[in-house]
N, C-alpha and C. Protein backbone atom coordinates (compact mmCIF):
# COMPACT_ATOMS: atom_id res chain seq x y z
N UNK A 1 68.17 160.21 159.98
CA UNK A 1 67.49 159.25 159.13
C UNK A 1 66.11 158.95 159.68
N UNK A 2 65.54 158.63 158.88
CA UNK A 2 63.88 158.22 158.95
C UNK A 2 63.87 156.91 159.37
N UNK A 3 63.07 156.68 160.59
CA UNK A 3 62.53 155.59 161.28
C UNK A 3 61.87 154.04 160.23
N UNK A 4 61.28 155.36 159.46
CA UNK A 4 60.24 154.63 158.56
C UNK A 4 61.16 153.74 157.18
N UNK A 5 61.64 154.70 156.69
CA UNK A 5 62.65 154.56 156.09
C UNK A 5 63.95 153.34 156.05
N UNK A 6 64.36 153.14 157.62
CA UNK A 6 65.11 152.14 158.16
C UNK A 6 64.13 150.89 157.81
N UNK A 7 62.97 150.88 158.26
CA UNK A 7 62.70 149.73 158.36
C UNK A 7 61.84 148.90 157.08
N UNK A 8 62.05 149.84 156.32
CA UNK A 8 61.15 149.50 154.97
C UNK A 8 62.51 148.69 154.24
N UNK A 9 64.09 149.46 154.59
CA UNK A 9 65.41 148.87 153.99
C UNK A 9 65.33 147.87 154.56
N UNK A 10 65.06 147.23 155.95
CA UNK A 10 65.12 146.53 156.51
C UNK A 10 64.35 145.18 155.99
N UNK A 11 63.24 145.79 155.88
CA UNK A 11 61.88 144.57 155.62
C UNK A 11 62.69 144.37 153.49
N UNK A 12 63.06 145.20 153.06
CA UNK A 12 63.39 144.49 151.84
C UNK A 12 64.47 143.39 151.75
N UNK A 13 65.50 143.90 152.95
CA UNK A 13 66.74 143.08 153.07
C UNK A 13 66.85 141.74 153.57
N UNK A 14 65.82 141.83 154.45
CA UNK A 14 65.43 140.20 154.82
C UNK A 14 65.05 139.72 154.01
N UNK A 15 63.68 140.15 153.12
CA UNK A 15 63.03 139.46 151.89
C UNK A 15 63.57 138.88 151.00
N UNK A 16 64.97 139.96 150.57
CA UNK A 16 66.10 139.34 149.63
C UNK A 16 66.64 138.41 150.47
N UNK A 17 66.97 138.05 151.32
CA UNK A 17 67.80 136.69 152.23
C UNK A 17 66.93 135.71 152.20
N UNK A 18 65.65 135.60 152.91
CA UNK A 18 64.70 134.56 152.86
C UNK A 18 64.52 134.00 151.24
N UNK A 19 64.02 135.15 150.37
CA UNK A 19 64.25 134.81 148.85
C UNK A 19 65.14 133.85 148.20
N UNK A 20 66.77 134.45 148.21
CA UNK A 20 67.97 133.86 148.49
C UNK A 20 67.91 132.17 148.97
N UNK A 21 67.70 132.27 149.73
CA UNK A 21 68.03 130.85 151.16
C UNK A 21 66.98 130.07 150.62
N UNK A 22 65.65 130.20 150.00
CA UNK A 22 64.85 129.67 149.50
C UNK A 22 65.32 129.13 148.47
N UNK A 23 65.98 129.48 147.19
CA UNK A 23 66.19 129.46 146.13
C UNK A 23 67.15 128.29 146.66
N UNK A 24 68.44 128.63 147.07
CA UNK A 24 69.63 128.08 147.43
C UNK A 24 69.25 126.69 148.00
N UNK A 25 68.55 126.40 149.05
CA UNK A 25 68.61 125.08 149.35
C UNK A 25 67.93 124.08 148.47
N UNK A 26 66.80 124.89 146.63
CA UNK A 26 66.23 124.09 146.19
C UNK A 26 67.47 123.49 144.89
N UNK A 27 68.05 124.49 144.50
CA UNK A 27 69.36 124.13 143.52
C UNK A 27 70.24 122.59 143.81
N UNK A 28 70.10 121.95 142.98
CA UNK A 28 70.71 120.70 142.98
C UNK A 28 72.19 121.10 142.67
N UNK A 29 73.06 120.52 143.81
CA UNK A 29 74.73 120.46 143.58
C UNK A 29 75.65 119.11 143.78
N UNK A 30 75.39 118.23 144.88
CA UNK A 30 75.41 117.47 145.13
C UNK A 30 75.28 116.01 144.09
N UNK A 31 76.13 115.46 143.53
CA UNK A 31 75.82 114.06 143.05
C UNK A 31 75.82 112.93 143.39
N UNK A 32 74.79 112.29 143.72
CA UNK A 32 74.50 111.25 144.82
C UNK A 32 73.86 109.89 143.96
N UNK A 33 74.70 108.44 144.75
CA UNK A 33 73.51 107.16 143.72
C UNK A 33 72.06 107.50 144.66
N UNK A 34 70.95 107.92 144.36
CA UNK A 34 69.72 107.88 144.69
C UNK A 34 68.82 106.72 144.66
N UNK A 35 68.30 106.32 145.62
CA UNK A 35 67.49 105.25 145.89
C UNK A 35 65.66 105.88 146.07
N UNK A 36 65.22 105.94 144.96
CA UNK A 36 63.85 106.16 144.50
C UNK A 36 62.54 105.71 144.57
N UNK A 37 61.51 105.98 145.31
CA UNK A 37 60.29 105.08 145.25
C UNK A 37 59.68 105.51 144.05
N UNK A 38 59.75 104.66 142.95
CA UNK A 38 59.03 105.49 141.46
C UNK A 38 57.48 105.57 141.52
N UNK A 39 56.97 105.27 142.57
CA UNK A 39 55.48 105.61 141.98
C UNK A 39 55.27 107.02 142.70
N UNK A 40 56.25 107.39 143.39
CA UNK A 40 56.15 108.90 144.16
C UNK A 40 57.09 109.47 143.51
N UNK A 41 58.43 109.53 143.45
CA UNK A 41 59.76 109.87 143.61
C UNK A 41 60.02 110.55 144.47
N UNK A 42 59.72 109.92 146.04
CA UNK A 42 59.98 110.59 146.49
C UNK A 42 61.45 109.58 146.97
N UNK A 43 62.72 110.77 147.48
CA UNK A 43 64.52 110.15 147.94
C UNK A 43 63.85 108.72 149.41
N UNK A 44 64.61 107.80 149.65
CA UNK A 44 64.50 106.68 150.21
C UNK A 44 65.60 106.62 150.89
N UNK A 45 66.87 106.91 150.14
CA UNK A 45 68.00 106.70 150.78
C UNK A 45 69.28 107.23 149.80
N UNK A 46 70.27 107.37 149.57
CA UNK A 46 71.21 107.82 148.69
C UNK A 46 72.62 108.11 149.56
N UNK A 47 73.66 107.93 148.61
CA UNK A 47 74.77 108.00 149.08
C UNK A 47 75.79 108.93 148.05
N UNK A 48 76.48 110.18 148.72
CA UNK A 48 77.16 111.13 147.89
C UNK A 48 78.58 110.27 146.96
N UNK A 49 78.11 110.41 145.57
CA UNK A 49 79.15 109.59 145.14
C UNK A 49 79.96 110.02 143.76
N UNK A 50 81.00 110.12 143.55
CA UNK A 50 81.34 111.05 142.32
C UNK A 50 81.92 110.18 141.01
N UNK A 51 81.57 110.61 139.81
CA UNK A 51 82.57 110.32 138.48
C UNK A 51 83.41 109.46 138.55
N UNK A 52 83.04 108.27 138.51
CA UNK A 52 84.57 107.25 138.05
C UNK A 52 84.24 106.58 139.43
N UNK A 53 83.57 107.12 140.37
CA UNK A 53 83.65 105.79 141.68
C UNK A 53 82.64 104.53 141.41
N UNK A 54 83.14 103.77 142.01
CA UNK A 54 82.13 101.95 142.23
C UNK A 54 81.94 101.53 143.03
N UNK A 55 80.63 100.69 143.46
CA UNK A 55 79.95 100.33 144.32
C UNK A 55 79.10 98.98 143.66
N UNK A 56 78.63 98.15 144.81
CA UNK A 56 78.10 97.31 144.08
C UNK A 56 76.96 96.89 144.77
N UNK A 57 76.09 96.11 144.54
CA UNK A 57 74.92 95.55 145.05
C UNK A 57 74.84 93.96 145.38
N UNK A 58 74.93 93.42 146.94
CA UNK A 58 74.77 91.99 146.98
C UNK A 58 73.93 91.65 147.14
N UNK A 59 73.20 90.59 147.07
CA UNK A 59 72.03 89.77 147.54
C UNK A 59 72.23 88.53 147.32
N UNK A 60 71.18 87.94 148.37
CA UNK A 60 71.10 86.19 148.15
C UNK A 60 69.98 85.91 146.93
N UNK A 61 70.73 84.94 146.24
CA UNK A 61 69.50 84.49 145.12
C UNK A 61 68.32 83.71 145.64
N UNK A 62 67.49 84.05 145.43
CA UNK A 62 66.15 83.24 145.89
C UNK A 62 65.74 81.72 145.38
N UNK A 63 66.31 81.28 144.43
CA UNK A 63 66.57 79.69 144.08
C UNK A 63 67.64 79.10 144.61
N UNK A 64 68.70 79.39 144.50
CA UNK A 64 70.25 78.28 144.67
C UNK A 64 70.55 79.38 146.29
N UNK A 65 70.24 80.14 146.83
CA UNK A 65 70.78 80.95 147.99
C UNK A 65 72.00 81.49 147.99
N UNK A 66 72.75 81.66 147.03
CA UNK A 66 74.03 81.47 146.94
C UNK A 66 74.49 83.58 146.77
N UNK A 67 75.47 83.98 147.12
CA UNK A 67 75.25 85.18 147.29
C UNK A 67 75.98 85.72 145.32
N UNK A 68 75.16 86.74 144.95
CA UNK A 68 75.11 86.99 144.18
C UNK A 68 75.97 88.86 143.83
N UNK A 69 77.02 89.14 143.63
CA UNK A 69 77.28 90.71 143.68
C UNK A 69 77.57 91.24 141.98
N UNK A 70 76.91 92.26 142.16
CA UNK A 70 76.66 93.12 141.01
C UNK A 70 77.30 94.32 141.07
N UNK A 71 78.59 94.99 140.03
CA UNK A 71 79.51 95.45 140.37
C UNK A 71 78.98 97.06 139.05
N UNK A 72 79.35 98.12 139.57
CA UNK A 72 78.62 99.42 138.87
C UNK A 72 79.67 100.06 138.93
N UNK A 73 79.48 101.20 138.07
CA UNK A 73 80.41 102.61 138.19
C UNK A 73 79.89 103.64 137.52
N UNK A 74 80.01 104.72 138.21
CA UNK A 74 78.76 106.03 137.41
C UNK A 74 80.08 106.80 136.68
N UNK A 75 79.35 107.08 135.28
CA UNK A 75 79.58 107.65 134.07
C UNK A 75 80.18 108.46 133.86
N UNK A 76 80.88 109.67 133.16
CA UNK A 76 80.77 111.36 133.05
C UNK A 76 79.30 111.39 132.65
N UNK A 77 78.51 110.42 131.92
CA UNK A 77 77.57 111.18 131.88
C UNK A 77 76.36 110.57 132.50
N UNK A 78 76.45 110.50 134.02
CA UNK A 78 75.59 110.65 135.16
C UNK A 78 75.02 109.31 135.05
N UNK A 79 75.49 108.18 134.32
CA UNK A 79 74.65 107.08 133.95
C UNK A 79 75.56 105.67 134.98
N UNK A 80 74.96 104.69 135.08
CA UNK A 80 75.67 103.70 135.79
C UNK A 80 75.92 102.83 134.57
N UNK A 81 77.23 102.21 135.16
CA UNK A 81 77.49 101.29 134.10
C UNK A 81 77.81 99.91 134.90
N UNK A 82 77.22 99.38 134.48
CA UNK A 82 77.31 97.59 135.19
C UNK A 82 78.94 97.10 134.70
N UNK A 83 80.07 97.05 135.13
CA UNK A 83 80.81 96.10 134.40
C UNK A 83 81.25 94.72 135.40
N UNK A 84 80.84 94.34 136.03
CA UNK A 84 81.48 92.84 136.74
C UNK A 84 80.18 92.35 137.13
N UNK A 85 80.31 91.30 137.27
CA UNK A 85 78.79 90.47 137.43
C UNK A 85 79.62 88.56 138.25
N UNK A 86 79.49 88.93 139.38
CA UNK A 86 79.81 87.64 140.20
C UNK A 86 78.93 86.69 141.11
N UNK A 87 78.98 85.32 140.60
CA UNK A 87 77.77 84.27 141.34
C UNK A 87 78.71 82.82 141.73
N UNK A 88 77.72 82.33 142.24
CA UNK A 88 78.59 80.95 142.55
C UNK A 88 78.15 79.66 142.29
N UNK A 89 76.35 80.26 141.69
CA UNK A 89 75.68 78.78 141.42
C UNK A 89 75.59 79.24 139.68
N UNK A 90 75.49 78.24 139.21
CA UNK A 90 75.23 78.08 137.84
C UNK A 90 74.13 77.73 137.08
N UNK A 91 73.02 78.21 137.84
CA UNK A 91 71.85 77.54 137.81
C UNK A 91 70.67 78.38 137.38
N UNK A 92 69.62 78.04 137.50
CA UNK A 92 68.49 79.02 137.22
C UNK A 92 68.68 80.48 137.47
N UNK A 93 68.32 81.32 136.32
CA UNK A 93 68.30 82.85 136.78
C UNK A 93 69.36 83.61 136.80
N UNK A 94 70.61 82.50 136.57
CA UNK A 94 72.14 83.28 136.59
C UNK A 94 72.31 83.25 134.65
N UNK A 95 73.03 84.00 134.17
CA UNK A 95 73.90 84.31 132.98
C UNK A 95 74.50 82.74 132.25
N UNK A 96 74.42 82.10 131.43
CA UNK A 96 75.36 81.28 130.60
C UNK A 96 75.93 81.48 129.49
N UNK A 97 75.76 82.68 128.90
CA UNK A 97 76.77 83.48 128.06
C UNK A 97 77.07 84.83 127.85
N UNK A 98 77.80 85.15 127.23
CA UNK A 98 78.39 86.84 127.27
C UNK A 98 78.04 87.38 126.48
N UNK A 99 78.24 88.49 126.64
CA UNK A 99 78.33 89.42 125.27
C UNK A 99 79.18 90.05 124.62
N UNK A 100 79.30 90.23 123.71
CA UNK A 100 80.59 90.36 122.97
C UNK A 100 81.32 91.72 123.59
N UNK A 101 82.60 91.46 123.70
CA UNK A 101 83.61 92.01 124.77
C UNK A 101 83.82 91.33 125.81
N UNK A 102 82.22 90.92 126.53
CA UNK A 102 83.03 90.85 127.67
C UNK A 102 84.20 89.12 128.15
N UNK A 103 83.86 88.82 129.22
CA UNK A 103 84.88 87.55 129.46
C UNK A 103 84.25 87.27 130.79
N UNK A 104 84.16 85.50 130.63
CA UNK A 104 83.77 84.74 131.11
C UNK A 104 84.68 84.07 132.12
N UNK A 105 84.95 83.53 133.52
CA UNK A 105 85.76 82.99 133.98
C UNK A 105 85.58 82.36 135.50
N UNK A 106 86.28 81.26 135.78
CA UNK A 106 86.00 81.09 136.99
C UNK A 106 86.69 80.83 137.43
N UNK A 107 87.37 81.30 139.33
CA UNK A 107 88.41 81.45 140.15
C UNK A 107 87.21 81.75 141.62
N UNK A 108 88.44 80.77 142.08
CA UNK A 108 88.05 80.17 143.57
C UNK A 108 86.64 79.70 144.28
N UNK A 109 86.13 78.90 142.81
CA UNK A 109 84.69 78.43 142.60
C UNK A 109 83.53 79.36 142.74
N UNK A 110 83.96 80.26 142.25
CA UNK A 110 83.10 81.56 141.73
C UNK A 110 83.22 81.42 140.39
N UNK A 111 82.31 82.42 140.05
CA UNK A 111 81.65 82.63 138.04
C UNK A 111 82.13 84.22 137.89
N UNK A 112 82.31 84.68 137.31
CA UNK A 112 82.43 86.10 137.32
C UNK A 112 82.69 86.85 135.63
N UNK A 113 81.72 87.36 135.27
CA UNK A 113 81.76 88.10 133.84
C UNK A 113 82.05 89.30 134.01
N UNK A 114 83.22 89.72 133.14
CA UNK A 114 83.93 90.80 133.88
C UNK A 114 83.67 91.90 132.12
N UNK A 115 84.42 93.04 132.41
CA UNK A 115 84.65 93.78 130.83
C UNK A 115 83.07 93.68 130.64
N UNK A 116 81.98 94.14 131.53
CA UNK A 116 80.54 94.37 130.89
C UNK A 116 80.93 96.09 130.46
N UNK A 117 79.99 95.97 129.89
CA UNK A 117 79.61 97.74 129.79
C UNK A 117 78.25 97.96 129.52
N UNK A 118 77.53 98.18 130.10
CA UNK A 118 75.72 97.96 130.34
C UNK A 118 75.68 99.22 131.05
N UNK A 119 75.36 99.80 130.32
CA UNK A 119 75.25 101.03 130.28
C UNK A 119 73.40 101.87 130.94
N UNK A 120 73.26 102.23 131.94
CA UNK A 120 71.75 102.44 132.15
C UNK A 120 71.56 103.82 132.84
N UNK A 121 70.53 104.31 132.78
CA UNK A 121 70.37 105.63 133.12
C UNK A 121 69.39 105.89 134.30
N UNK A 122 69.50 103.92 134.33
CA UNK A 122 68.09 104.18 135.77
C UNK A 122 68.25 102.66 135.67
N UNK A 123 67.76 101.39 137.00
CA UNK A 123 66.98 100.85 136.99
C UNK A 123 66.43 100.47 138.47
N UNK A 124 65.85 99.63 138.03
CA UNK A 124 64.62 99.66 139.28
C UNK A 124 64.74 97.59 139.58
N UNK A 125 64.48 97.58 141.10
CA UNK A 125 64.89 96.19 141.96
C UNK A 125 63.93 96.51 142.67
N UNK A 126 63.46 95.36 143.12
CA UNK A 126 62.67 95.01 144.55
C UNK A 126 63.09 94.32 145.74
N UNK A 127 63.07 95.55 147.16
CA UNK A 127 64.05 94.89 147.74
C UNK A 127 63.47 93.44 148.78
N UNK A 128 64.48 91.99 148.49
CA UNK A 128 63.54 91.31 149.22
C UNK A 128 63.15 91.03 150.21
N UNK A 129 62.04 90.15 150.61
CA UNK A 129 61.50 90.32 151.89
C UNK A 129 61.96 89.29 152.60
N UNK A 130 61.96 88.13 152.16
CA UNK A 130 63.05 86.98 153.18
C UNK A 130 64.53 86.64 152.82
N UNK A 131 64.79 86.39 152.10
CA UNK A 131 66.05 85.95 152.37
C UNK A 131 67.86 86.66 151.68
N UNK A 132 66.85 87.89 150.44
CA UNK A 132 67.86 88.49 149.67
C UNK A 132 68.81 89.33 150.44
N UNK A 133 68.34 90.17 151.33
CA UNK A 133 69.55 90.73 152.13
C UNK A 133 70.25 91.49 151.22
N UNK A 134 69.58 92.72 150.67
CA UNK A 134 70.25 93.72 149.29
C UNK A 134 71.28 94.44 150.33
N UNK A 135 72.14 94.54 149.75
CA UNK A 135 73.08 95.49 151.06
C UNK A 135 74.19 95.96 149.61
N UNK A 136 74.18 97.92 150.10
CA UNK A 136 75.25 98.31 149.12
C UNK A 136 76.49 98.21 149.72
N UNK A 137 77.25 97.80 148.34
CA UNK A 137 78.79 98.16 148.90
C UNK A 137 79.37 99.51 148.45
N UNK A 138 79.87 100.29 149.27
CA UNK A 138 80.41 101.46 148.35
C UNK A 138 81.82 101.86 149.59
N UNK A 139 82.70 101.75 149.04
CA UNK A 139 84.13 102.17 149.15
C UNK A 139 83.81 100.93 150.44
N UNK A 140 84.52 101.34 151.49
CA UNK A 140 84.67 100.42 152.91
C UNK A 140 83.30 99.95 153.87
N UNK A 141 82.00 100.98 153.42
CA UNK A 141 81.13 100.74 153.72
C UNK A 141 80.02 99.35 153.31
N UNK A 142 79.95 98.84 154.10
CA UNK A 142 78.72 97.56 154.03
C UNK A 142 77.42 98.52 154.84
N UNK A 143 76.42 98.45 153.33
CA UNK A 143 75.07 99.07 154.22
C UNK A 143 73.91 98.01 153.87
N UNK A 144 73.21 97.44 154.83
CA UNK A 144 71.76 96.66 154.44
C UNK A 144 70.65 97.86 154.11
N UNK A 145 70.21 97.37 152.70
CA UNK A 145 69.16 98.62 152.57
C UNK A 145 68.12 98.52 153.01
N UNK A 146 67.51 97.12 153.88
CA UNK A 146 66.46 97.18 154.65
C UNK A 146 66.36 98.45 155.86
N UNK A 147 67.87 98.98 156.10
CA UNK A 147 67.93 99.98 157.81
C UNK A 147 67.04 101.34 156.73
N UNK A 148 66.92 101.29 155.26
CA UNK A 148 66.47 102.62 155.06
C UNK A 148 64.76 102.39 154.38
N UNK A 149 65.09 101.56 153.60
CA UNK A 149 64.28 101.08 152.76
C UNK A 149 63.38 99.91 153.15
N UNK A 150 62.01 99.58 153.44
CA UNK A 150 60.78 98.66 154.28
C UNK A 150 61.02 97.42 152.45
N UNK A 151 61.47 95.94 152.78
CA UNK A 151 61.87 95.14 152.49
C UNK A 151 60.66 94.84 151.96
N UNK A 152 60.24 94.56 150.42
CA UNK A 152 59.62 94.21 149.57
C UNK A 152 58.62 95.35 148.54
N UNK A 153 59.65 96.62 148.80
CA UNK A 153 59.42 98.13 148.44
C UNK A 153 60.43 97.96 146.96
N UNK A 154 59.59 98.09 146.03
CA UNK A 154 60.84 98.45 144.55
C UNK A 154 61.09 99.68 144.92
N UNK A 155 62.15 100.09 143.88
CA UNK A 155 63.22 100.88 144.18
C UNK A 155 63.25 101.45 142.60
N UNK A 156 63.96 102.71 142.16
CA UNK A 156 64.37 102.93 141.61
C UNK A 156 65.72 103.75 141.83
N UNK A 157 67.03 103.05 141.00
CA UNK A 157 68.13 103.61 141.44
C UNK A 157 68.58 104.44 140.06
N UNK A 158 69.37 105.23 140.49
CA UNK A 158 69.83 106.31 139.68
C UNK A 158 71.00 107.29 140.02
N UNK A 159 71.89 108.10 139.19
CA UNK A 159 72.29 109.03 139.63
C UNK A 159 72.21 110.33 139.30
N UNK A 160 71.69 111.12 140.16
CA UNK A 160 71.52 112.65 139.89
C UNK A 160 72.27 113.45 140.74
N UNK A 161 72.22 114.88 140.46
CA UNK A 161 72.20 116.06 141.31
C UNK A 161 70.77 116.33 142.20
N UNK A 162 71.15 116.33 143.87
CA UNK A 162 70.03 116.86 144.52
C UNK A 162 70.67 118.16 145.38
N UNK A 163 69.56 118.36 145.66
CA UNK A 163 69.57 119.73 146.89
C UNK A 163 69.60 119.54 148.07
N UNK A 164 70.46 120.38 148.67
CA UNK A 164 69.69 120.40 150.20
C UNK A 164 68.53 120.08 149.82
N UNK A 165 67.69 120.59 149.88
CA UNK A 165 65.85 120.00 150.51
C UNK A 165 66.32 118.37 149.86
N UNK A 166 66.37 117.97 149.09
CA UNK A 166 66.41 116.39 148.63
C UNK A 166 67.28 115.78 149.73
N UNK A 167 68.32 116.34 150.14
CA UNK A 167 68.99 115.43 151.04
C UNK A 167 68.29 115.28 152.20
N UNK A 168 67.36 116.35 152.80
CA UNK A 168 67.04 115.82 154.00
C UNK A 168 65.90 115.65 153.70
N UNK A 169 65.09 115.43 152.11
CA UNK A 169 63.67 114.18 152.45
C UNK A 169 64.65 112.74 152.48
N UNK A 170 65.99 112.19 152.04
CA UNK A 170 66.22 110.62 152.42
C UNK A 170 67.16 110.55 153.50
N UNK A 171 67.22 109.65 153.80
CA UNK A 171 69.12 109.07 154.27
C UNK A 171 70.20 109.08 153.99
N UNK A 172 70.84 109.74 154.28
CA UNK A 172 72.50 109.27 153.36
C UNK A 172 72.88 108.35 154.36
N UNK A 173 73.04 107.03 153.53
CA UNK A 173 74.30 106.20 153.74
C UNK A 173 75.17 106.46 154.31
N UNK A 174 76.02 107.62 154.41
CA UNK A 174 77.05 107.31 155.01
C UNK A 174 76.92 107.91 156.79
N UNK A 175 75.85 109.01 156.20
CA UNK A 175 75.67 109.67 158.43
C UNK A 175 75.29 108.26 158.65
N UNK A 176 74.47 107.02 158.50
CA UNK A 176 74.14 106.17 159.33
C UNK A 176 74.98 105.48 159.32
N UNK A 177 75.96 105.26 159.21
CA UNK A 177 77.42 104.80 159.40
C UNK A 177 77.74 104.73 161.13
């Protein structure tokens, strides 16, 4: 066999691998809640999360201080759906009626509107800078999103498919565990 020959198979066969491996780590497989800076998009933080799971979002309210949790679940079709909504003050900035379906109630001097279905395909929070303390809940994990996210940074949350390369421009939630 030809010297020349070998290495011309050679130099194509890598090209196809590098090619390959290029392609492969840009393909989105992975479905993750994504934590978004929208005036870039560039990933912030995200946590791998599938069909039918829930997680929720706490914070302190900035009028009454009182802790406030916001209860989600992503879609079949990739969308979050708000259904529980729990507070403890009754005051400025909180909910005083429902919407049809859902139900209104209160147990162990909590408020809690349950049976939502708010349906969204994105939205966007600002996380705060003194006293809100946004921290996700998802399965057993308690995460403060200040450890990823610089505190008075909006956000846009969402759920998509990312790639390798997307996973390692953010954080996942759960390695900083």
């Amino acid at each position: 066999m030809n010297l020349k020959w070998i290495k011309s198979k050679f130099f194509v066969l890598l090209t196809l691998i590098i090619f390959f491996a290029i392609i492969s780590i840009n393909i989105p497989y992975k479905q993750a809640l994504v934590f978004h800076a929208p005036e870039s998009n560039d990933i912030l933080c995200y946590v791998p999360i599938d069909t039918g799971e829930a997680f929720k979002i706490k914070y302190k309210h900035s009028i009454h201080l009182s802790d406030v949790i916001e209860s989600y679940k992503v879609t079949e079709s990739h969308k979050i759906r708000q259904y529980e909504l729990e507070y403890e003050d009754f005051a400025i900035g909180m909910p005083s009626e429902v919407a049809d379906g859902e139900n209104f109630e209160m147990k162990d001097g909590k408020y809690y509107i349950t049976n939502m279905n708010r349906e969204f395909s994105h939205f966007d929070m600002r996380l705060g800078q003194v006293r809100a303390n946004h921290t996700l809940i998802f399965e057993d994990i308690t995460y403060p999103l200040s450890k990823a996210i610089e505190p008075g940074t909006r956000v846009r949350i969402k759920i998509e498919e990312i790639s390798l390369l997307k996973q390692l421009e953010g954080v996942n939630i759960l390695d900083d565990k």
